[in-house]
Protein backbone atom coordinates (compact mmCIF):
# COMPACT_ATOMS: atom_id res chain seq x y z
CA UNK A 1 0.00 0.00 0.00
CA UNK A 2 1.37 3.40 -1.22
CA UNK A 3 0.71 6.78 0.83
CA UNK A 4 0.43 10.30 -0.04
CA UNK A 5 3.07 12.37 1.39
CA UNK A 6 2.76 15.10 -0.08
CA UNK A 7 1.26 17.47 2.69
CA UNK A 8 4.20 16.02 4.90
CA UNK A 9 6.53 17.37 1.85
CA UNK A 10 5.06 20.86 1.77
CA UNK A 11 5.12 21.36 6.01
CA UNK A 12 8.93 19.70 6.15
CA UNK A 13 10.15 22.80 3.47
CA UNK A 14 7.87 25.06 5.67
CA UNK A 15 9.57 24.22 8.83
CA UNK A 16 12.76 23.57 7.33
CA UNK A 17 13.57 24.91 3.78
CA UNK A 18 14.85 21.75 2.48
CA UNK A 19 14.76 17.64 3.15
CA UNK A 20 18.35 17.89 3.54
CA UNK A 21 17.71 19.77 6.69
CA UNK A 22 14.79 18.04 8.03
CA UNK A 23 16.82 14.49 7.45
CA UNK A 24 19.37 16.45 9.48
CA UNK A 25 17.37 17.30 12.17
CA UNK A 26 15.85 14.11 11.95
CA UNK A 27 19.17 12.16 12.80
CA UNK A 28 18.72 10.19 9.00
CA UNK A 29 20.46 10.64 5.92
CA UNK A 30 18.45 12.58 2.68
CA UNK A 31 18.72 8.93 0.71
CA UNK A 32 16.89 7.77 3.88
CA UNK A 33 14.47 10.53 3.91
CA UNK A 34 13.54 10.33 0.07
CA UNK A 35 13.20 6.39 0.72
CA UNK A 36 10.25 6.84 3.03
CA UNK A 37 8.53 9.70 1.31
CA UNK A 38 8.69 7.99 -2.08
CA UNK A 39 7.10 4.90 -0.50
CA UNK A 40 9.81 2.08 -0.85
CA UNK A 41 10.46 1.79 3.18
CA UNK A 42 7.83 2.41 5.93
CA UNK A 43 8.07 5.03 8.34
CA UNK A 44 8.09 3.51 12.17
CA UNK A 45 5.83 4.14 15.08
CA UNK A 46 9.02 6.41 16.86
CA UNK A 47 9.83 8.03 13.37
CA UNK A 48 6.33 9.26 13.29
CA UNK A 49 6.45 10.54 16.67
CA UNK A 50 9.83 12.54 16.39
CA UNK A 51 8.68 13.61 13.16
CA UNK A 52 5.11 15.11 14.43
CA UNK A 53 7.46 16.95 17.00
CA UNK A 54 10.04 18.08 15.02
CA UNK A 55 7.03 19.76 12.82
CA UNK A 56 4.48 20.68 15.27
CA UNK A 57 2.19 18.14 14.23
CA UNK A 58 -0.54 17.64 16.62
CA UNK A 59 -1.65 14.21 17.33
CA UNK A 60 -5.28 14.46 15.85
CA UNK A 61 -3.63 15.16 12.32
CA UNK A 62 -0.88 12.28 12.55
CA UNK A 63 -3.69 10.87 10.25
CA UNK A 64 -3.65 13.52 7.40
CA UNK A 65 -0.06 13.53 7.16
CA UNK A 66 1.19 10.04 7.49
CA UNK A 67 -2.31 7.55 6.29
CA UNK A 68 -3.45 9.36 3.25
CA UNK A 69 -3.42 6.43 0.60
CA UNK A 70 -1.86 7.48 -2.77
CA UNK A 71 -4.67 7.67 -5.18
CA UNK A 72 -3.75 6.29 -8.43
């Protein structure tokens, strides 16, 4: 099953400019980064969690970010 990241995309360049800095920040390299928004490795349970901090995501929009299937 695919997701839709895309609203995670736009708020990590409106936090942090770039996914270079946001993988920084996140402790994971860009390749690593890219990976898991282009759907070929899952994000974990404590990846979601430091990411919904790192971006001021509150936990009644985890959803919207992070379970949005890809429409195809």
């Amino acid at each position: 099953m695919a997701f839709n990241y895309n609203k995670l995309r736009g708020r990590i360049i409106e936090k942090y400019g770039t996914q270079g800095r946001f993988a920084k920040a996140m402790g994971v390299s860009e390749r690593t980064l890219s990976l898991k928004l282009n759907n070929k490795i899952f994000f974990s349970q404590d990846e979601i969690t430091k990411i919904s901090e790192l971006l001021n995501i509150a936990s009644n929009e985890i959803q919207v970010y992070f379970f949005e299937k890809e429409v195809q």
